[in-house]
Protein backbone atom coordinates (compact mmCIF):
# COMPACT_ATOMS: atom_id res chain seq x y z
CA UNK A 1 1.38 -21.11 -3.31
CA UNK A 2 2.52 -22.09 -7.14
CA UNK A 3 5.82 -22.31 -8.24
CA UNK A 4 5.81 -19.37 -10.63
CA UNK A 5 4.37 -16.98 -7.39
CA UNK A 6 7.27 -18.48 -4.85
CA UNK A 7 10.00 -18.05 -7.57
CA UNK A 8 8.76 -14.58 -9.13
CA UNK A 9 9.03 -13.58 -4.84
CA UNK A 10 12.12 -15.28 -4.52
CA UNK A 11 13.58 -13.34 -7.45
CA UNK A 12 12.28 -9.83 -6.06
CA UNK A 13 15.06 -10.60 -3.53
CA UNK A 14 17.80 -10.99 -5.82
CA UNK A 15 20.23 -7.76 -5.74
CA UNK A 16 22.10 -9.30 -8.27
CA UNK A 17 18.70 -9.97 -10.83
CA UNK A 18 17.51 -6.59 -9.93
CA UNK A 19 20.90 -5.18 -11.50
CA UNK A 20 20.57 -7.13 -14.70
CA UNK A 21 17.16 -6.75 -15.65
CA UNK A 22 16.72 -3.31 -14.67
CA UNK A 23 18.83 -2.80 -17.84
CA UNK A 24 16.54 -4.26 -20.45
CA UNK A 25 14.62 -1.50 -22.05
CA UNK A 26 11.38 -3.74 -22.42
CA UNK A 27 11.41 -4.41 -18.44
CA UNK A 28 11.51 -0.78 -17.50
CA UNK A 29 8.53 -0.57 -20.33
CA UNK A 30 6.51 -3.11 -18.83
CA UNK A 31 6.99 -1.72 -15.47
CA UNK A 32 5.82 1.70 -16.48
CA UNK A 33 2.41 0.12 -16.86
CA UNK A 34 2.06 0.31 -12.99
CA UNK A 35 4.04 3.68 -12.74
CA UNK A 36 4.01 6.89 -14.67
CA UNK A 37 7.31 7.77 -13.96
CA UNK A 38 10.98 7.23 -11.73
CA UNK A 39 10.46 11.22 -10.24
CA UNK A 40 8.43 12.51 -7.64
CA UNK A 41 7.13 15.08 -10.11
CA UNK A 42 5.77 12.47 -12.83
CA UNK A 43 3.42 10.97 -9.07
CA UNK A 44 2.64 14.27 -8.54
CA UNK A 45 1.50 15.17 -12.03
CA UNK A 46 -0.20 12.12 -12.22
CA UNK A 47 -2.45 12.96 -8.79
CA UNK A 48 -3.34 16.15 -9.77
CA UNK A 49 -4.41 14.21 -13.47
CA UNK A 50 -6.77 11.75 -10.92
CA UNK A 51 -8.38 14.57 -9.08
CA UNK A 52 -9.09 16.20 -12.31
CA UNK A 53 -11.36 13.07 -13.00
CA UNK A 54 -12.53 12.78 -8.90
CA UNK A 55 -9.84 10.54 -7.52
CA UNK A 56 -7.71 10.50 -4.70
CA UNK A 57 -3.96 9.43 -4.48
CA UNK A 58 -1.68 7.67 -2.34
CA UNK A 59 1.85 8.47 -3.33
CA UNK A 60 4.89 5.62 -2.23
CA UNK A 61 8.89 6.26 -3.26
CA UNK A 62 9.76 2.47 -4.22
CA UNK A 63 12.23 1.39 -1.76
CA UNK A 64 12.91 -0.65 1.23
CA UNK A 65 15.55 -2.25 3.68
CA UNK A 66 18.19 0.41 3.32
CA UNK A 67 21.49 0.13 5.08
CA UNK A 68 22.63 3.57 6.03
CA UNK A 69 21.25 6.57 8.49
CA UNK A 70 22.19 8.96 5.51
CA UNK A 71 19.62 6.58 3.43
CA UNK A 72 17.42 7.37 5.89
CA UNK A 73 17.46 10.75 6.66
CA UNK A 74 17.01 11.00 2.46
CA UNK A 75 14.00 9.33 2.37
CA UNK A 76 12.47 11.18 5.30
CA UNK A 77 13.65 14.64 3.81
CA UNK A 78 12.07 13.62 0.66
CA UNK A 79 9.32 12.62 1.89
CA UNK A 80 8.79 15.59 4.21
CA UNK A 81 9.17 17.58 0.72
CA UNK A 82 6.70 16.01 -1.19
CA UNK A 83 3.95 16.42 1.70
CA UNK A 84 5.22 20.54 0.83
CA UNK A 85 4.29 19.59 -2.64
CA UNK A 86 1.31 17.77 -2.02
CA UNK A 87 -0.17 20.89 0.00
CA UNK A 88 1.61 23.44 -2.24
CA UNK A 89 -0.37 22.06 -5.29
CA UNK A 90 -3.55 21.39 -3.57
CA UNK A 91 -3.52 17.55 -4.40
CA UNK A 92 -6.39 15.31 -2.88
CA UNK A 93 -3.06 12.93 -1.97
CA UNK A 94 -1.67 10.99 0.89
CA UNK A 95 1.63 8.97 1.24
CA UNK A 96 2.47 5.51 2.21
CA UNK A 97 6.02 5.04 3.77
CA UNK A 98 7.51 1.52 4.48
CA UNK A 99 9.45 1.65 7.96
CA UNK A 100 12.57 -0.51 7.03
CA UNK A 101 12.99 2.30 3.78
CA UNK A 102 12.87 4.97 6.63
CA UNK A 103 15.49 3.02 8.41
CA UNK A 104 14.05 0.57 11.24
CA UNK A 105 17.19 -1.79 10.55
CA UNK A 106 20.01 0.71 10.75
CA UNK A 107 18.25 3.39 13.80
CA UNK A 108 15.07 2.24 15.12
CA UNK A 109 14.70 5.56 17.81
CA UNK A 110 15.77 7.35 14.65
CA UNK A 111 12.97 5.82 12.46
CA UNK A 112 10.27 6.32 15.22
CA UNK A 113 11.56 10.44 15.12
CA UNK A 114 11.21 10.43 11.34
CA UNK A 115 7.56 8.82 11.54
CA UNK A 116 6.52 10.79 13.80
CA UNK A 117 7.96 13.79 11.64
CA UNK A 118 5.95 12.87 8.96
CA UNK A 119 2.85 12.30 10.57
CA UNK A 120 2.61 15.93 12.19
CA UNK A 121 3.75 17.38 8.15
CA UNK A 122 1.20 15.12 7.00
CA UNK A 123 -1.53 16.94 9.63
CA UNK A 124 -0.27 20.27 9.06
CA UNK A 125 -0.39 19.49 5.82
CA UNK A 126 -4.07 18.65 5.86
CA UNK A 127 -2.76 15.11 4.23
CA UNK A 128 -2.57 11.66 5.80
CA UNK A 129 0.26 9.42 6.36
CA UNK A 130 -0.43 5.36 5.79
CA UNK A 131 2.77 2.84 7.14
CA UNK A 132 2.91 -0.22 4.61
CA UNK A 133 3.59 -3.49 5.86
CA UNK A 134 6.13 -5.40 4.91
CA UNK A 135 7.36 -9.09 5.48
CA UNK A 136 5.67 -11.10 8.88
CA UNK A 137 9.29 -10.18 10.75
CA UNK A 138 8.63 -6.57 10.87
CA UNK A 139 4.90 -7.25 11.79
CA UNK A 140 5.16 -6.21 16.16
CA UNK A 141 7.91 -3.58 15.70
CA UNK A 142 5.58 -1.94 12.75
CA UNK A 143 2.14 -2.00 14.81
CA UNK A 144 4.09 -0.53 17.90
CA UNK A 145 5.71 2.10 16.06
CA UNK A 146 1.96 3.26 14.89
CA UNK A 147 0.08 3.35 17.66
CA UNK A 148 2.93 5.25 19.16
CA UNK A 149 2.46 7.73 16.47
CA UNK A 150 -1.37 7.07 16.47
CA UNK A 151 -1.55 8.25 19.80
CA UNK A 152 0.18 11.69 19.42
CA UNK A 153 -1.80 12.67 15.90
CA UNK A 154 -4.79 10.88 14.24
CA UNK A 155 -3.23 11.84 10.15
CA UNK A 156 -1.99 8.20 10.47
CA UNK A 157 -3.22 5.01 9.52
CA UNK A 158 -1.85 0.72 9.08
CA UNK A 159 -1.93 -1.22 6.33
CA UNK A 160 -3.00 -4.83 7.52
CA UNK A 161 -2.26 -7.85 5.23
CA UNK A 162 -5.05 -10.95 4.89
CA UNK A 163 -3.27 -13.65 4.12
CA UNK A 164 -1.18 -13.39 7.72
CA UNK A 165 -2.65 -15.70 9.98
CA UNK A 166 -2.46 -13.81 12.53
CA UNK A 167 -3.81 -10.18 10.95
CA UNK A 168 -7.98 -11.39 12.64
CA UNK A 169 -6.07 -11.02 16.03
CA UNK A 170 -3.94 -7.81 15.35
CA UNK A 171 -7.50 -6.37 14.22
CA UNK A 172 -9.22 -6.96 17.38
CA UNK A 173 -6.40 -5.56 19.15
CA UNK A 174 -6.57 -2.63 17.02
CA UNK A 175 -10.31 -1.68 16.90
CA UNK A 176 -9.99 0.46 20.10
CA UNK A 177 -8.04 3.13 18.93
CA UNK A 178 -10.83 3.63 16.17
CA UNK A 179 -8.00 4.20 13.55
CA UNK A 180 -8.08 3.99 9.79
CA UNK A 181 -6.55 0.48 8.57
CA UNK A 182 -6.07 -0.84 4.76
CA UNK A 183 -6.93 -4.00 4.42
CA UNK A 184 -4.73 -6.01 1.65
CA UNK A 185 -4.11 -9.39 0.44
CA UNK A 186 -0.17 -9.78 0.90
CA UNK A 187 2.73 -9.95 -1.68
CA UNK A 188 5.56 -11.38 0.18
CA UNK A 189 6.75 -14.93 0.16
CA UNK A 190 6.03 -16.78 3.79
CA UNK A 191 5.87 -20.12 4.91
CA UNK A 192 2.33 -21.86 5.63
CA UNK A 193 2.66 -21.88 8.88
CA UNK A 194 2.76 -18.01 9.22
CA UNK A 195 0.66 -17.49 6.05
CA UNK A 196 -2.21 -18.70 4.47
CA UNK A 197 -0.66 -20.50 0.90
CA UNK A 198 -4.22 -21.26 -0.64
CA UNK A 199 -6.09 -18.27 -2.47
CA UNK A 200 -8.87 -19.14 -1.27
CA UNK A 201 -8.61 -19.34 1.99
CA UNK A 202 -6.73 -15.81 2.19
CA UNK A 203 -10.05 -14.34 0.04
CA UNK A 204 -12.08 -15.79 2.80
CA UNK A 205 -10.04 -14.14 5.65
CA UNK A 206 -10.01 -10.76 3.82
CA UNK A 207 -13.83 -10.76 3.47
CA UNK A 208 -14.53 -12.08 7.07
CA UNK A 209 -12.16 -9.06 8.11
CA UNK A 210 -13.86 -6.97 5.58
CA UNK A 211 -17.24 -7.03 7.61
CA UNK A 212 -15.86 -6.68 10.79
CA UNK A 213 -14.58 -3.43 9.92
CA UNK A 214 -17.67 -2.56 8.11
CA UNK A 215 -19.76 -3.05 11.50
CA UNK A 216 -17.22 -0.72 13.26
CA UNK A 217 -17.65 2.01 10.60
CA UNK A 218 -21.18 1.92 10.71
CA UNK A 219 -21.06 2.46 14.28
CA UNK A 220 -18.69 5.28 13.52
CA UNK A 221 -15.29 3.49 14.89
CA UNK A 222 -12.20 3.58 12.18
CA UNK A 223 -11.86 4.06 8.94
CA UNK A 224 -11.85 1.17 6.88
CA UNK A 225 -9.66 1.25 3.38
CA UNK A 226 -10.24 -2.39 1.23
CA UNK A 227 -6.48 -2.35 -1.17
CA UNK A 228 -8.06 -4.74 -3.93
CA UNK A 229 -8.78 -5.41 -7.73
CA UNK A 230 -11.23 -7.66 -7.45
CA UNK A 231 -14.71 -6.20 -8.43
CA UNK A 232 -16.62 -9.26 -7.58
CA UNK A 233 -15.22 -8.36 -3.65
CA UNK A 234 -15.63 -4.69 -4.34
CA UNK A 235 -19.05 -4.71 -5.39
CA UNK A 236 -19.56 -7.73 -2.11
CA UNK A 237 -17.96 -4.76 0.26
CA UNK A 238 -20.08 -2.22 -0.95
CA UNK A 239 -23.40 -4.33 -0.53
CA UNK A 240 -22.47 -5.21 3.14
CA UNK A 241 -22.08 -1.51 3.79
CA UNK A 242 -25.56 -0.96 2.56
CA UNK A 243 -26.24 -3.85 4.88
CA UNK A 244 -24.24 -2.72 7.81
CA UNK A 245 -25.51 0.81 7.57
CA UNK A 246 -22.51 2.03 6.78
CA UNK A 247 -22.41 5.51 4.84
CA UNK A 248 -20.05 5.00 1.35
CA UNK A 249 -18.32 8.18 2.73
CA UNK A 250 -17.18 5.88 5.73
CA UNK A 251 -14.85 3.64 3.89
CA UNK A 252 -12.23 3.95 0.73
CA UNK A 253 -10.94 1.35 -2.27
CA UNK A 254 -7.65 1.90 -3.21
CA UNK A 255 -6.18 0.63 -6.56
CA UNK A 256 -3.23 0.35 -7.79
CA UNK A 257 -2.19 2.87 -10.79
CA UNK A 258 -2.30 1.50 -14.44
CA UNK A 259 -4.95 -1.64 -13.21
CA UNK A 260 -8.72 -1.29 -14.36
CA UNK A 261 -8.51 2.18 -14.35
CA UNK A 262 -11.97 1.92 -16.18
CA UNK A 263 -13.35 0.24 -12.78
CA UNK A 264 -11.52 2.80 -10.89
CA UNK A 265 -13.78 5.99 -12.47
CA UNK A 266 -16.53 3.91 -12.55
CA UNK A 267 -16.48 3.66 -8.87
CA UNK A 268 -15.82 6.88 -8.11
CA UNK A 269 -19.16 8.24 -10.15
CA UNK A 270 -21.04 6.02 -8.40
CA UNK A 271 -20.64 7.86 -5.35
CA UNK A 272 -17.30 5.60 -4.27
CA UNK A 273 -14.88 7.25 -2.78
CA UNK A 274 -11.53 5.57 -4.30
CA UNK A 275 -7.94 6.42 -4.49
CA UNK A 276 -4.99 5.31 -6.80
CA UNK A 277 -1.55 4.26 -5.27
CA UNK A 278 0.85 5.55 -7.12
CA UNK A 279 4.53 4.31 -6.87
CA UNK A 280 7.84 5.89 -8.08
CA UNK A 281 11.44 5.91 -8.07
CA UNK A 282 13.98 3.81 -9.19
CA UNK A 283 14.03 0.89 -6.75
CA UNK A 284 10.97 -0.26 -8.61
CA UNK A 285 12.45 -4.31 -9.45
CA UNK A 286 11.20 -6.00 -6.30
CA UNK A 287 7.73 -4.53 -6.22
CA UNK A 288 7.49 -5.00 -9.97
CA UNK A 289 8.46 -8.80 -9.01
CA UNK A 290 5.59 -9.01 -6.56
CA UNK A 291 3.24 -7.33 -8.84
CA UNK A 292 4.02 -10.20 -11.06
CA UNK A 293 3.39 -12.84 -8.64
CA UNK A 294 0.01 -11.53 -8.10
CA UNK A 295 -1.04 -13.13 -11.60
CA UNK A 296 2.09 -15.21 -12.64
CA UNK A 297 0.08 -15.48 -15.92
CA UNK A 298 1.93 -11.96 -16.76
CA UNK A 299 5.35 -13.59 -16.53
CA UNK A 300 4.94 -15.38 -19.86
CA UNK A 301 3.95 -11.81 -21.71
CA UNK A 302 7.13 -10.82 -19.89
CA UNK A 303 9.76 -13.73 -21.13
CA UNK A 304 8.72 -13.43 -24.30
CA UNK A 305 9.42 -10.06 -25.19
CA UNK A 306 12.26 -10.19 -23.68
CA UNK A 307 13.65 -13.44 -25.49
């Protein structure tokens, strides 16, 4: 891992940097690049915008790690809202929750209630409920908490991370239940021995996962979702499903809002079935940090400006 990637993560943890920079006007400019807005409305009126044009939606409230059960019983309320939006409006969208922002540190039973709240809103709802990963710690506690829900309703799905060492394991272990898993790279900062630190070798773990799941679609097991900007792997993916067998209905690409939105469309006339993530809120600092880190090249675009 360079230098600018472990200090741009490093930085995402500062409470203190997070305070400070969140002030500069130019920051909060920049970071509107990758969200329209710090409201639930501005995500919302951005999905229906995306299915205007044939494109799903997966709306996250930045946030993470909070400290108190009032925190938590916030976020699930507003969550459990914006799924009442969501079907209100008639929006092609689904949500993406982290488990620590719905209050795994402070009430774990009480997190596992307000999961499994969500995932029978999200059904009802005739939406779907994805639970983000976060760092390697919360790794066991997150994949028992889904299948726990996974096994009571089937509107939920796991995000899986790459460059984990251990993620070709948790796969395996998770191909029985035939559920729908997103497939990402990883943004957090871990040590080698838990992590893969070389690009390349994480790129060749997410592809070797890629095909796996690929196989089990085509055989009709799971739902595979590939989280990724790369078009060179994209258009890879979508040759080994023509390979595999695998129907282009049987598997999604989700993209991150404001990045190659010209790839995005492009996809989704081609018969791809692809939908934007689309963050808001005001706790928006670390993620923008690890956004960052993704192509430290940014960070100089950044400092200047702001010098």
């Amino acid at each position: 891992m360079s230098l600018a990637r472990r200090l741009l993560l490093r930085a995402s943890r500062s409470p203190w940097l997070a305070d400070q920079l969140r002030r500069r006007a130019f920051l909060r400019r920049a970071a509107r690049r990758f969200l329209p807005g710090e409201d639930l409305a501005a995500a919302l009126d951005a999905a229906a915008e995306f299915a205007r044009a044939r494109l799903g939606s997966v709306l996250t409230q930045l946030g993470e790690q909070v400290t108190t059960q009032a925190e938590a019983e916030s976020v699930r309320d507003h969550y459990l809202g914006a799924l009442g939006q969501v079907r209100a409006r008639r929006l092609p969208a689904q949500l993406s929750v982290k488990l620590t922002h719905l209050g795994l540190e402070v009430d774990r039973a009480g997190c596992e209630q307000a999961l499994r709240a969500l995932v029978a809103r999200a059904a009802d709802s005739g939406s779907f409920l994805w639970i983000d990963m976060e760092e390697s710690r919360y790794v066991d506690v997150t994949l028992e908490l889904f299948r726990r829900a996974r096994a009571e309703r089937e509107s939920v799905g796991i995000c899986l991370q790459a460059y984990l060492r251990r993620t070709p394991k948790d796969v395996v272990e998770l191909l029985p239940l035939g559920a729908a898993i997103r497939l990402v790279k990883g943004a957090y900062n871990e040590p080698a021995k838990i992590a893969f630190p070389r690009k390349r070798d994480v790129d060749g773990c997410y592809a070797m996962l890629a095909d796996r799941l690929l196989q089990e679609a085509a055989r009709g097991r799971g739902r595979p979702v590939f989280g990724t900007h790369d078009v060179r792997l994209i258009a890879g993916i979508r040759e080994r499903a023509v390979r595999y067998g695998t129907p282009a209905t049987a598997y999604e690409i989700h993209m991150l809002y404001g990045i190659k939105a010209a790839a995005q469309r492009a996809l989704a006339a081609d018969g791809c079935t692809v939908r934007v993530l689309i963050s808001y809120g005001t706790a928006w600092f670390a993620w923008y940090m690890r956004r960052l880190a993704e192509r430290p090249a940014n960070v100089w675009f950044v400092v200047r400006n702001l010098v």
